[in-house]
Protein backbone atom coordinates (compact mmCIF):
# COMPACT_ATOMS: atom_id res chain seq x y z
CA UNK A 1 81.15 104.59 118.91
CA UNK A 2 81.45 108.16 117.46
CA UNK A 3 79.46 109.05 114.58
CA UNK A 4 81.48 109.92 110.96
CA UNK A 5 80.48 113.18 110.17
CA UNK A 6 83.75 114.56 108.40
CA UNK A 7 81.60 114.74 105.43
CA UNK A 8 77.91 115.34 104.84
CA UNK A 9 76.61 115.36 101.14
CA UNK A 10 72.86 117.48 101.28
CA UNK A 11 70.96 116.50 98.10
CA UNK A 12 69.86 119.36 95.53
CA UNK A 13 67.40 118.05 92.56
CA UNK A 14 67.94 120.89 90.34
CA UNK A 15 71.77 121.72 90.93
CA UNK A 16 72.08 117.68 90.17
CA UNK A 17 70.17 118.49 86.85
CA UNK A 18 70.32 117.25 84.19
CA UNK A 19 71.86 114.03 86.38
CA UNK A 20 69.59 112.19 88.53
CA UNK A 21 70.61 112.85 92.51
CA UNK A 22 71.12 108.73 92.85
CA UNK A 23 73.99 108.77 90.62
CA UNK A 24 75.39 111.74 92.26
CA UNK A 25 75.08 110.12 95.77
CA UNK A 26 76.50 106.84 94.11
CA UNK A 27 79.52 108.77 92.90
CA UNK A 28 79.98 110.97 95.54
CA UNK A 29 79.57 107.69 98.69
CA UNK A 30 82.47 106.02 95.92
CA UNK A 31 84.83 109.18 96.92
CA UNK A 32 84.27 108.70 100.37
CA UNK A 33 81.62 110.57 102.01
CA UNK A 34 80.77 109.39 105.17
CA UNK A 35 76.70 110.38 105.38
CA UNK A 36 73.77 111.86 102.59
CA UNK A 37 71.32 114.03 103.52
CA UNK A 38 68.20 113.42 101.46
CA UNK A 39 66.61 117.27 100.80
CA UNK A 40 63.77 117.68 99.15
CA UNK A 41 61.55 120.28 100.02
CA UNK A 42 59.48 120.32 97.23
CA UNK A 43 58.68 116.25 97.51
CA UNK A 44 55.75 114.54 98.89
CA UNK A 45 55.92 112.31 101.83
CA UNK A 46 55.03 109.03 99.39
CA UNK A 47 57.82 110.72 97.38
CA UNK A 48 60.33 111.36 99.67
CA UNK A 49 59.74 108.48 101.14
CA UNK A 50 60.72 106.42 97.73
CA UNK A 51 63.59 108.35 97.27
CA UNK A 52 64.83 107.62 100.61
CA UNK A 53 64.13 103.75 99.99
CA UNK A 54 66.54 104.32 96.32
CA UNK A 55 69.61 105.66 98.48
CA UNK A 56 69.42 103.47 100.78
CA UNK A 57 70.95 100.59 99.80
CA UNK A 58 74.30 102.88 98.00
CA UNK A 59 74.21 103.90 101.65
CA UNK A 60 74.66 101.00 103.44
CA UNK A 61 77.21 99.54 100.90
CA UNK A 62 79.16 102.42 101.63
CA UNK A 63 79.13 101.98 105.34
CA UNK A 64 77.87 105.78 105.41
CA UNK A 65 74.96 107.59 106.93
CA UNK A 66 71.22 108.54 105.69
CA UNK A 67 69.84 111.44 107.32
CA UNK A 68 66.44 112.97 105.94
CA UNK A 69 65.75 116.73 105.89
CA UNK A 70 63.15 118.18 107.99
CA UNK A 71 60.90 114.73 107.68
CA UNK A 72 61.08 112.93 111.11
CA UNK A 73 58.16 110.39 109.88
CA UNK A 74 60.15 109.54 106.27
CA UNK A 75 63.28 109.08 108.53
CA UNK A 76 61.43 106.72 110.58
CA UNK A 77 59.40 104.31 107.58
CA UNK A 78 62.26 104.19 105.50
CA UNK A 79 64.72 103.07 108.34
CA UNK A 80 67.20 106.05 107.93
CA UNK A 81 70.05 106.68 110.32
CA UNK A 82 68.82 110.43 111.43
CA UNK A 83 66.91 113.28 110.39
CA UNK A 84 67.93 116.57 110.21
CA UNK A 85 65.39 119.35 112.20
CA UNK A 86 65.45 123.20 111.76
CA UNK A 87 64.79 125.84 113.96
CA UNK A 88 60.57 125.77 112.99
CA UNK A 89 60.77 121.88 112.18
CA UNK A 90 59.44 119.62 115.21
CA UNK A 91 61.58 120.02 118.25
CA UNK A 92 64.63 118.01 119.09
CA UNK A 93 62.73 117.36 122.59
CA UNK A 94 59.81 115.80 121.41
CA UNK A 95 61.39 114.33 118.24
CA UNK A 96 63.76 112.41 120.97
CA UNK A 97 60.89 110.94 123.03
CA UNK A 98 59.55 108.89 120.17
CA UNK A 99 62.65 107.72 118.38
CA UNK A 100 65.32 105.15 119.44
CA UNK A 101 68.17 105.77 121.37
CA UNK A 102 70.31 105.30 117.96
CA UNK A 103 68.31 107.08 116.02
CA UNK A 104 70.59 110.64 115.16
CA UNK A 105 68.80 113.73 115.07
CA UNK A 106 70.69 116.85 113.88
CA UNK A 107 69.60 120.44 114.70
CA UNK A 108 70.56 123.78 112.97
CA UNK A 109 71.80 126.59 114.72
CA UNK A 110 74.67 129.34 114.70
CA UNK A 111 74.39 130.01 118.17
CA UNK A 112 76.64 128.35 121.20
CA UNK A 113 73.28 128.70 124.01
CA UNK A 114 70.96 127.12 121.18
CA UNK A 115 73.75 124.38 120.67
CA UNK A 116 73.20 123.49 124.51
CA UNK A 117 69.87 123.94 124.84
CA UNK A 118 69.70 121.55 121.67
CA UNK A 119 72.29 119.25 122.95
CA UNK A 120 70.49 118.94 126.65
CA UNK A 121 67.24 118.35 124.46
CA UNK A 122 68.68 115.17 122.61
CA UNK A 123 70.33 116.01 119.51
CA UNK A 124 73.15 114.53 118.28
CA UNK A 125 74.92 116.52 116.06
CA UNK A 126 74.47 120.64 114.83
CA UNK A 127 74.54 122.09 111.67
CA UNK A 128 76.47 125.31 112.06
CA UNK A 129 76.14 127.89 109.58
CA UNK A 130 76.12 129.69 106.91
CA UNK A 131 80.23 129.78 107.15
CA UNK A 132 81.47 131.45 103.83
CA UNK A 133 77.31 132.15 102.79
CA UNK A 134 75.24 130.61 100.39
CA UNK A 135 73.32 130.30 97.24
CA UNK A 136 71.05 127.41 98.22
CA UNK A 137 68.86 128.75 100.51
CA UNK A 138 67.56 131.97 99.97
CA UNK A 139 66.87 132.75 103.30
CA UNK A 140 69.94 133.13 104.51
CA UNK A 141 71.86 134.32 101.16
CA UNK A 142 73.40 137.08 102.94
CA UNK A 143 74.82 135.10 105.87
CA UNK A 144 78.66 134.71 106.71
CA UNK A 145 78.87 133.79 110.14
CA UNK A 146 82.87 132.60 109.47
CA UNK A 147 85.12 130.03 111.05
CA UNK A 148 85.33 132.17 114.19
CA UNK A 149 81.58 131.93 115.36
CA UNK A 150 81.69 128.20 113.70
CA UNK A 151 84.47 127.65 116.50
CA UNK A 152 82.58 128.92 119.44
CA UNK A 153 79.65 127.06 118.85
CA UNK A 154 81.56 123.60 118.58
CA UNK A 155 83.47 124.36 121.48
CA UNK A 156 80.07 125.38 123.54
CA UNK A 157 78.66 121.53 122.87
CA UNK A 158 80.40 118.38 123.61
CA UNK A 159 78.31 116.72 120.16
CA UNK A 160 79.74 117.34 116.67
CA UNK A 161 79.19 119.84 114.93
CA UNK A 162 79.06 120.37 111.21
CA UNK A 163 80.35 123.40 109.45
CA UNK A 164 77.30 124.38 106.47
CA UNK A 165 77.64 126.92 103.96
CA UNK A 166 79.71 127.78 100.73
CA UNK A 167 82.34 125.45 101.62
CA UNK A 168 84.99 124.65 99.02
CA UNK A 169 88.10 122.82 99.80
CA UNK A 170 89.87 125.97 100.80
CA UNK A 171 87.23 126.33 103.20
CA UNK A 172 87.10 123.33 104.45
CA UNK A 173 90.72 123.39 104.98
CA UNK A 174 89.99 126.31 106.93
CA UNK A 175 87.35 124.34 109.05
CA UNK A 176 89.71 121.91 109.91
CA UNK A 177 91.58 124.28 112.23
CA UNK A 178 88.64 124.49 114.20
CA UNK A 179 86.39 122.33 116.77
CA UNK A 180 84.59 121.25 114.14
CA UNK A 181 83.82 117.83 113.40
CA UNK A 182 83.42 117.92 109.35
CA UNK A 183 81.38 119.86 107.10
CA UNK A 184 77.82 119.39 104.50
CA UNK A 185 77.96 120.53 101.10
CA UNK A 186 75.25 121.31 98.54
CA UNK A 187 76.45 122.76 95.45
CA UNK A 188 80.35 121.55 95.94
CA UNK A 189 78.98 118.11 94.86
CA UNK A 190 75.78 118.93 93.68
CA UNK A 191 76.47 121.04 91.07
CA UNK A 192 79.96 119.88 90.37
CA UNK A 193 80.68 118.59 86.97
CA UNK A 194 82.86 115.88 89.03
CA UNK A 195 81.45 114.73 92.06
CA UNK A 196 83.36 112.65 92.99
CA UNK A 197 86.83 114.38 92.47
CA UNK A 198 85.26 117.06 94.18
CA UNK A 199 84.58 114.77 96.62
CA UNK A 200 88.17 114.10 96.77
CA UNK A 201 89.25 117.51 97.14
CA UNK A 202 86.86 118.09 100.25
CA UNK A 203 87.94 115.18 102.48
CA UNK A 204 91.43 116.20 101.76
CA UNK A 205 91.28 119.12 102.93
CA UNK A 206 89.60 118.28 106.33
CA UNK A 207 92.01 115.43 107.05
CA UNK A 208 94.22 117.82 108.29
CA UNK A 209 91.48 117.65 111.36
């Protein structure tokens, strides 16, 4: 059965300030998201880990998707759905050999030969970006790769993949003209003083997919 990836919610401690994440996640799974992805670079494992086991159950009453950022081993003890690997993160290859055939694994990348290497390797899904740019990772704050690349990278891969990066509903609407299979947010949620109307506004927008 396909995976529902129209709309991935990342988690952001300090744009969810001075709300706790949970109740943004609750709110935001309410509106319709179909997955969260649990970021937290700045957690422990033993912390991670228990924030993990606090989503989970808004998760599954949803009928959405946990994915954990970066973590393959907190994706794995607290019985998530995926994890979510970057380029100098553990390899899609190896992280494949020692998870389930169910388990998702997601990969970043804005290029179509990385997509198929990372497709042939095992993942399921790819994290395209930054589309419009963005102000939640620093280290690619300058990057706009725009719908165009986004396009050629989902039509290089037969596995979804997710448009990233200073997406508002305009862009997503934009998105939705493409290959694309949904989009993740940060700050469109995160830092929204409504998540879940802006939650709203999001999967409107891509239903024209």
């Amino acid at each position: 059965m396909p995976i529902d990836l129209r709309l991935i919610v990342i988690t952001d401690v300090a744009l969810a300030a001075p709300r706790s994440v949970r109740d943004i996640v609750q709110l935001t799974l309410s509106a319709g998201a179909t997955a969260i992805q649990l970021r937290n670079k700045a957690a422990t494992a033993r912390e991670l880990l228990e924030q993990a086991r606090e989503l989970m159950p808004l998760v599954r009453a949803a009928d959405a998707l946990l994915f954990i950022n970066d973590r393959l081993d907190v994706a794995l003890a607290a019985g998530a759905d995926g994890v979510h690997l970057g380029p100098d993160d553990m390899p899609v290859v190896a992280a494949r050999r020692i998870t389930p055939p169910q388990f998702l694994i997601g990969f970043s990348t804005d290029q179509p030969a990385l997509a198929r290497d990372a497709q042939r390797d095992g993942a399921s899904y790819i994290g395209c970006g930054a589309v419009f740019g963005t102000t939640t990772k620093t280290d690619v704050a300058g990057e706009s790769i725009g719908v165009a690349r986004l396009d050629a990278v989902a039509r290089a891969v037969d596995i979804p993949v997710i448009g990233i990066g200073g997406i508002t509903p305009e862009g997503a609407a934009l998105i939705a003209d493409t290959a694309a299979a949904g989009i993740a947010v940060v700050g469109a949620v995160m830092a929204s003083p409504d998540p879940r109307a802006a939650t709203i506004a999001l999967l409107r927008a891509i239903r024209r997919h």
